[in-house]
N, C-alpha and C. Protein backbone atom coordinates (compact mmCIF):
# COMPACT_ATOMS: atom_id res chain seq x y z
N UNK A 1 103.00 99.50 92.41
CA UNK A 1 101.68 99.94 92.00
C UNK A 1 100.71 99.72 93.15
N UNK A 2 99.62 100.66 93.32
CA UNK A 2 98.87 100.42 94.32
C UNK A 2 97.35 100.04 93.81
N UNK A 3 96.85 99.58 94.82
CA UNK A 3 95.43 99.40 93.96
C UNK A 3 94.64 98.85 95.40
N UNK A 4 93.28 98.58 94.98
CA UNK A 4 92.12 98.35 96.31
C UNK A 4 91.54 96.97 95.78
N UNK A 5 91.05 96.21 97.19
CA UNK A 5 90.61 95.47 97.10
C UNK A 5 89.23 95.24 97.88
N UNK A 6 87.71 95.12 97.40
CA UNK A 6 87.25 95.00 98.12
C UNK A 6 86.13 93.75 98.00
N UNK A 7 85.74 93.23 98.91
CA UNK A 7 85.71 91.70 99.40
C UNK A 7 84.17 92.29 99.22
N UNK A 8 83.45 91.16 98.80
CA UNK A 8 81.99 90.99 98.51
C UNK A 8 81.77 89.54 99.25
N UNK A 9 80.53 89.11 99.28
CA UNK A 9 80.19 87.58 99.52
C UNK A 9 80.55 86.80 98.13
N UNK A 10 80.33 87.20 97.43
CA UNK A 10 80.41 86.29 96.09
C UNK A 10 81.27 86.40 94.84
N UNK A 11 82.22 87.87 95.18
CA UNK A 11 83.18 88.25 94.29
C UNK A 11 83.65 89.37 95.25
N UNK A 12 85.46 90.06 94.03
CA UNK A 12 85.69 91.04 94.96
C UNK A 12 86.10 91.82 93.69
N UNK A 13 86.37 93.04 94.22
CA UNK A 13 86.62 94.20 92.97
C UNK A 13 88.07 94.28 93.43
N UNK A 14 88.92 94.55 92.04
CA UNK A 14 90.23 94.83 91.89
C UNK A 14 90.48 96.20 91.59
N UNK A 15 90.80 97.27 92.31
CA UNK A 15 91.14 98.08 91.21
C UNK A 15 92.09 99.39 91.58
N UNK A 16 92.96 99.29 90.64
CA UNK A 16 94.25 99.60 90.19
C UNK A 16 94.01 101.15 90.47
N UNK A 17 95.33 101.64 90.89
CA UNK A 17 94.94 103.25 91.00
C UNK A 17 96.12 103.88 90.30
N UNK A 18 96.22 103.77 89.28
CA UNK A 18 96.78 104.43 88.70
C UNK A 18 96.40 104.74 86.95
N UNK A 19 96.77 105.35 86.16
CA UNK A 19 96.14 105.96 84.95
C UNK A 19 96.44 105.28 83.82
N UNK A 20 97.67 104.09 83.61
CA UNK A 20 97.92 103.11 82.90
C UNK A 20 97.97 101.92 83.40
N UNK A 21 98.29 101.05 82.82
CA UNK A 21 98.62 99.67 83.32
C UNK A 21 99.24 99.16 81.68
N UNK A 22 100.62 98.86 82.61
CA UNK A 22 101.93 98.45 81.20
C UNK A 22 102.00 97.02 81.97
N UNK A 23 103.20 97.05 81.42
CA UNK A 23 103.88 95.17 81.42
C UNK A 23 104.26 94.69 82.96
N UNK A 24 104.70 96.16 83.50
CA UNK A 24 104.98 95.48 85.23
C UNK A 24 104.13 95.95 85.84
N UNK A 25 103.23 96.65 85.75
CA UNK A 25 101.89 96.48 86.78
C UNK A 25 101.23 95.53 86.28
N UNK A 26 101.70 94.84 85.31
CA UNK A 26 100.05 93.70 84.87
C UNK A 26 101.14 92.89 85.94
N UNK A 27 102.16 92.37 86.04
CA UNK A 27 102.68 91.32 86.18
C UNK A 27 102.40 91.42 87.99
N UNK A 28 102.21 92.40 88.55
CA UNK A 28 101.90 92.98 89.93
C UNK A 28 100.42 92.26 90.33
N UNK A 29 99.62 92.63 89.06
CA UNK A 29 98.12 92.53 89.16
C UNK A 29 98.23 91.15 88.88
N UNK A 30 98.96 90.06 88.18
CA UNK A 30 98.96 89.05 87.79
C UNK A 30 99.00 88.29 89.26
N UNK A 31 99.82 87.84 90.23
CA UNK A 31 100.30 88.05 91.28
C UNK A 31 99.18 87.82 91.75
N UNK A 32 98.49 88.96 92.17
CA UNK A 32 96.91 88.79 92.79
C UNK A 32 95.97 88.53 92.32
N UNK A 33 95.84 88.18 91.30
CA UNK A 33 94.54 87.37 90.60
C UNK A 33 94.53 86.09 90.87
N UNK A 34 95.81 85.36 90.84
CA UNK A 34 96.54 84.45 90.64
C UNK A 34 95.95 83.46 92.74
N UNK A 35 96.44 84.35 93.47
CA UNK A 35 96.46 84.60 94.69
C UNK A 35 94.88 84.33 95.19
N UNK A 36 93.84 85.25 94.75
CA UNK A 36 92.58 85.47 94.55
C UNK A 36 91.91 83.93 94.35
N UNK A 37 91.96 83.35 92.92
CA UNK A 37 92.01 82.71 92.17
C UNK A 37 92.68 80.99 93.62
N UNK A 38 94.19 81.12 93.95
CA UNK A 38 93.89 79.62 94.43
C UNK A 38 93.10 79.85 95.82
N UNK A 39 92.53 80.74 96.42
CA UNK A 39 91.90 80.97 97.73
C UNK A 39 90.93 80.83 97.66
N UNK A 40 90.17 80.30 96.24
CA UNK A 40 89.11 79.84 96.19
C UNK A 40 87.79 81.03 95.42
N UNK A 41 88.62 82.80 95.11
CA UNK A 41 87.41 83.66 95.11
C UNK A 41 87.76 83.44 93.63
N UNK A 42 86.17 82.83 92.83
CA UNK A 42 85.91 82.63 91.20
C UNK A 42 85.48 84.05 90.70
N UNK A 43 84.99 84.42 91.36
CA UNK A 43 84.43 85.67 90.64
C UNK A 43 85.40 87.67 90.82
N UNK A 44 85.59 88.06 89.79
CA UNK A 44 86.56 88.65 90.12
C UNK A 44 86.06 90.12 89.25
N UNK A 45 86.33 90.89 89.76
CA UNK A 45 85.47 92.27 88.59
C UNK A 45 87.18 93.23 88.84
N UNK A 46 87.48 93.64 87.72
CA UNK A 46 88.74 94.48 87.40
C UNK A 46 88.05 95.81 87.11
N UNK A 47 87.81 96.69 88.27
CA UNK A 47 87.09 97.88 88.19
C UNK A 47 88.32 99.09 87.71
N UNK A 48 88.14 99.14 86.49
CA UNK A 48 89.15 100.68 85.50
C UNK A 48 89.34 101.90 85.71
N UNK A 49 88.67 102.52 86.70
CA UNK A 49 87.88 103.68 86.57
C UNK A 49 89.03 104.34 86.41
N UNK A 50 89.89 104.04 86.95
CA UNK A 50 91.00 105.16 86.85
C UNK A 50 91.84 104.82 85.71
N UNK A 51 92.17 103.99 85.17
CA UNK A 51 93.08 103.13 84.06
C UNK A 51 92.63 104.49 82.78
N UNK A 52 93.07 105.12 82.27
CA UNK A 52 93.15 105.63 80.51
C UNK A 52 94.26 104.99 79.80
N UNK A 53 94.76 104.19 79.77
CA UNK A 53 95.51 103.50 78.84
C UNK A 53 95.87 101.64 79.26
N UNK A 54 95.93 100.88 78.31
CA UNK A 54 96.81 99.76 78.52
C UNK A 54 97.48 99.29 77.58
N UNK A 55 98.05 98.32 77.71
CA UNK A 55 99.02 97.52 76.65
C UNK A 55 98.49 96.44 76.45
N UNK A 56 99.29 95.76 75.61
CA UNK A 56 98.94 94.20 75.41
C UNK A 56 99.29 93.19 76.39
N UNK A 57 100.29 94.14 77.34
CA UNK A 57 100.31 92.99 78.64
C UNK A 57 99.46 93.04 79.40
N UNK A 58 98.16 93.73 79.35
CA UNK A 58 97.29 94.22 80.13
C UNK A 58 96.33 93.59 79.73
N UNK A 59 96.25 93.23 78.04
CA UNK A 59 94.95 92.61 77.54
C UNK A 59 95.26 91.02 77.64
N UNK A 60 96.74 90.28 77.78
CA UNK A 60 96.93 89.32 78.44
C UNK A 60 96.98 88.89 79.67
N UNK A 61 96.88 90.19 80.56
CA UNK A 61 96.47 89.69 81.91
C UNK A 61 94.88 89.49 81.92
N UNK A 62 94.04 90.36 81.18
CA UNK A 62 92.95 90.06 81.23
C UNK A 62 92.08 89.07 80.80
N UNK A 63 92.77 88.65 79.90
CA UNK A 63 92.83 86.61 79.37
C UNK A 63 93.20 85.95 80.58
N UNK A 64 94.18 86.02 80.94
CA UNK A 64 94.67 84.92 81.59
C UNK A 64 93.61 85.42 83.43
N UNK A 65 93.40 86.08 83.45
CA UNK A 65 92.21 86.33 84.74
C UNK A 65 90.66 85.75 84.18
N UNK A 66 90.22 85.98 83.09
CA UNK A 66 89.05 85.41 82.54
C UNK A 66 89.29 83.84 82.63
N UNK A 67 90.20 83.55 82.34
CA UNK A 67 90.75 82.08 82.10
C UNK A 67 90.56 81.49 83.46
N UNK A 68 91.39 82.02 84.61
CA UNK A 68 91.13 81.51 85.73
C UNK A 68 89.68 81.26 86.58
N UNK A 69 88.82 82.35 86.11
CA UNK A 69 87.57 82.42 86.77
C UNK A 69 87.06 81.03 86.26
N UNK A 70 86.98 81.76 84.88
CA UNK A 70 86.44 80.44 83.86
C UNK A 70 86.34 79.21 84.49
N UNK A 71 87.67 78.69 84.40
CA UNK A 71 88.06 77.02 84.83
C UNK A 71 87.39 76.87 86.24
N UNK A 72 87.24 77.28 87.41
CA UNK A 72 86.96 77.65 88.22
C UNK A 72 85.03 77.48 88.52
N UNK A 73 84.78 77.66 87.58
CA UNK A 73 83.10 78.60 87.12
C UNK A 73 82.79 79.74 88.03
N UNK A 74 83.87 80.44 87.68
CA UNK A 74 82.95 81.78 87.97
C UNK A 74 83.25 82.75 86.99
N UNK A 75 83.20 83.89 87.44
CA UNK A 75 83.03 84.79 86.11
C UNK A 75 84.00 86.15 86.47
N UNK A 76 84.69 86.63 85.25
CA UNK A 76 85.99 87.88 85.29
C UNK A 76 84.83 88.78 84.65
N UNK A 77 85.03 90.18 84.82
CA UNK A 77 84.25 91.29 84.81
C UNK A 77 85.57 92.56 84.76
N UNK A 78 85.19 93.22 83.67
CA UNK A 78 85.76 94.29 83.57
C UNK A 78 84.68 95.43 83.30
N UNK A 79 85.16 96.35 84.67
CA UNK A 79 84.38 97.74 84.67
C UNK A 79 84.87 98.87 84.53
N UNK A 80 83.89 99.55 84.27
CA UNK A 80 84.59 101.85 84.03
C UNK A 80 85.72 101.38 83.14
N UNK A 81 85.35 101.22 81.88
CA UNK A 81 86.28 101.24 80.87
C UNK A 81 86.34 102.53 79.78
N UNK A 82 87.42 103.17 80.28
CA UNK A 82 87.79 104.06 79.53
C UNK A 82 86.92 103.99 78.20
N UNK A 83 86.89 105.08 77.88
CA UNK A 83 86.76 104.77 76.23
C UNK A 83 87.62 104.47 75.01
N UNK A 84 89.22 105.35 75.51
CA UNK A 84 90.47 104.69 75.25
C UNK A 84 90.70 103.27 75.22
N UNK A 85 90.23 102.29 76.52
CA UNK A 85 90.69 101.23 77.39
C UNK A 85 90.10 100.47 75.95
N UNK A 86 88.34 100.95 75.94
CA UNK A 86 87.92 99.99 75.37
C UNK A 86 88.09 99.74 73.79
N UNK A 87 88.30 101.03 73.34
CA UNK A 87 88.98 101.19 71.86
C UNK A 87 89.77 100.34 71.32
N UNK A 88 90.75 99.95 72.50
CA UNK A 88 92.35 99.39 72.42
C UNK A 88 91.36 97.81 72.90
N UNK A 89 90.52 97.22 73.03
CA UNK A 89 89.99 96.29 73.33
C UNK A 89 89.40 95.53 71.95
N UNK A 90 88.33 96.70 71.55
CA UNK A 90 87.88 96.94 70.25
C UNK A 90 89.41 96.20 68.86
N UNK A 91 89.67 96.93 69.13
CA UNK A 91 90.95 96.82 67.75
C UNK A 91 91.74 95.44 67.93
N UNK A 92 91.72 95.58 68.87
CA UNK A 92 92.83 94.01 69.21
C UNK A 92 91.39 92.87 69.02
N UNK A 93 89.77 92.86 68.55
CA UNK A 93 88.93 92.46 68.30
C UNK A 93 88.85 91.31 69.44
N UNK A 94 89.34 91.73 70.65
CA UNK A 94 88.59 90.75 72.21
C UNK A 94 87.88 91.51 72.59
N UNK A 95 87.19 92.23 72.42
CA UNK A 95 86.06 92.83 73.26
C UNK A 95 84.45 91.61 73.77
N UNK A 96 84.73 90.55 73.27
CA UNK A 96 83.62 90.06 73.20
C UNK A 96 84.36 88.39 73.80
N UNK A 97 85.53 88.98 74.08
CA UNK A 97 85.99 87.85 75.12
C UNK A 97 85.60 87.98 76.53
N UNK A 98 85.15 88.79 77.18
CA UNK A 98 85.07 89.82 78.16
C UNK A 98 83.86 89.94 78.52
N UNK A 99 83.38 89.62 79.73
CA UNK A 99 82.05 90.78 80.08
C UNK A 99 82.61 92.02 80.55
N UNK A 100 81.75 93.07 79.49
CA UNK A 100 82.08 94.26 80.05
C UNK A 100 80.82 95.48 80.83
N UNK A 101 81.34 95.62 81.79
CA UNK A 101 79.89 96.51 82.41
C UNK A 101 80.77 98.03 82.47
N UNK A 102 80.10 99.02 82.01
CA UNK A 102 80.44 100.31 81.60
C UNK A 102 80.62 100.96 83.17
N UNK A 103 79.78 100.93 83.64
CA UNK A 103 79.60 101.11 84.94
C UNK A 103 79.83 100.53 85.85
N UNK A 104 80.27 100.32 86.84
CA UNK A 104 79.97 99.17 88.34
C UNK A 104 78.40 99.36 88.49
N UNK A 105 77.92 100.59 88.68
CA UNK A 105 76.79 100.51 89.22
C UNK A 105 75.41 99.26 88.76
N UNK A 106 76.51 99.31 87.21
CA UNK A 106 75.38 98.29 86.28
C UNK A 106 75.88 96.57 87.11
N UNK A 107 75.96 96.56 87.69
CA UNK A 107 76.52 95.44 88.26
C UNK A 107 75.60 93.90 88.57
N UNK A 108 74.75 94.90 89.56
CA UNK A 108 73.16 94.21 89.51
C UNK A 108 72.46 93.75 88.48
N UNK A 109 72.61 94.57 87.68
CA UNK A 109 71.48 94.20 86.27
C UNK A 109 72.23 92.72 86.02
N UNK A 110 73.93 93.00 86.07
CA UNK A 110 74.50 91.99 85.19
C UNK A 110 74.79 90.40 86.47
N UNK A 111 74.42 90.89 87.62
CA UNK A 111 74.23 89.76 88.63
C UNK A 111 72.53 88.70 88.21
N UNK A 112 71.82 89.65 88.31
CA UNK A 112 70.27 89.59 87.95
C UNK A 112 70.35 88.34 86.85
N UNK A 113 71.15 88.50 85.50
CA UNK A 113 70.99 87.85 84.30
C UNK A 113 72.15 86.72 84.24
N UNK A 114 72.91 87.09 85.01
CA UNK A 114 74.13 85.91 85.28
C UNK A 114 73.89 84.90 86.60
N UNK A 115 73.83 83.53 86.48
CA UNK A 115 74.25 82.99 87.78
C UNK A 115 75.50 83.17 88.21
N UNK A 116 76.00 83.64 89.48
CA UNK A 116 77.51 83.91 89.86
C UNK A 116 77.61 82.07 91.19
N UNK A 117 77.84 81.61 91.11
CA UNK A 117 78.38 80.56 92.11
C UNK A 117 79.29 80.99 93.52
């Protein structure tokens, strides 16, 4: 699976280029969060834009990446969420485990109201 990474001062964006994310691309993406995570970067945004579908190994990678920021204090961010993505977020009733920004662009607003460390 391929995907981009790009490096900020205070976080970096993850994001996956491809149109799903099942059980072995989470475990790919797991890998580098993981990676991310002991190098010291807390803050981590999982940008979707391209993602229209996931699984439940996808909504457990996204626990277990929230989890890491968490402990850490910084903060997991999921962006450009499908409307599919977020449906399947919705129903499995974690949507509110999650910050979710619809946009990247909304990013600022959600820097503005959050301290990021």
């Amino acid at each position: 699976m391929k995907y981009t990474i790009d490096k900020h001062d205070r976080y970096i964006v993850i994001e996956p280029l491809c149109d799903s994310l099942d059980a072995e691309k989470a475990i790919k993406l797991k890998g580098e969060f993981l990676l991310r995570n002991t190098v010291g970067q807390r803050n981590i945004i999982l940008d979707l834009s391209n993602v229209r579908k996931i699984d439940e190994s996808s909504i457990r990678l996204a626990l277990l990446a929230n989890r890491l920021c968490d402990s850490s204090g910084g903060l997991f961010i999921l962006a450009n969420l499908d409307s599919e993505v977020l449906e399947v977020l919705e129903m499995s009733h974690l949507q509110t485990n999650f910050t979710i920004v619809i946009l990247l662009k909304m990013l600022k607003t959600v820097f503005l109201h959050m301290k990021l460390n």
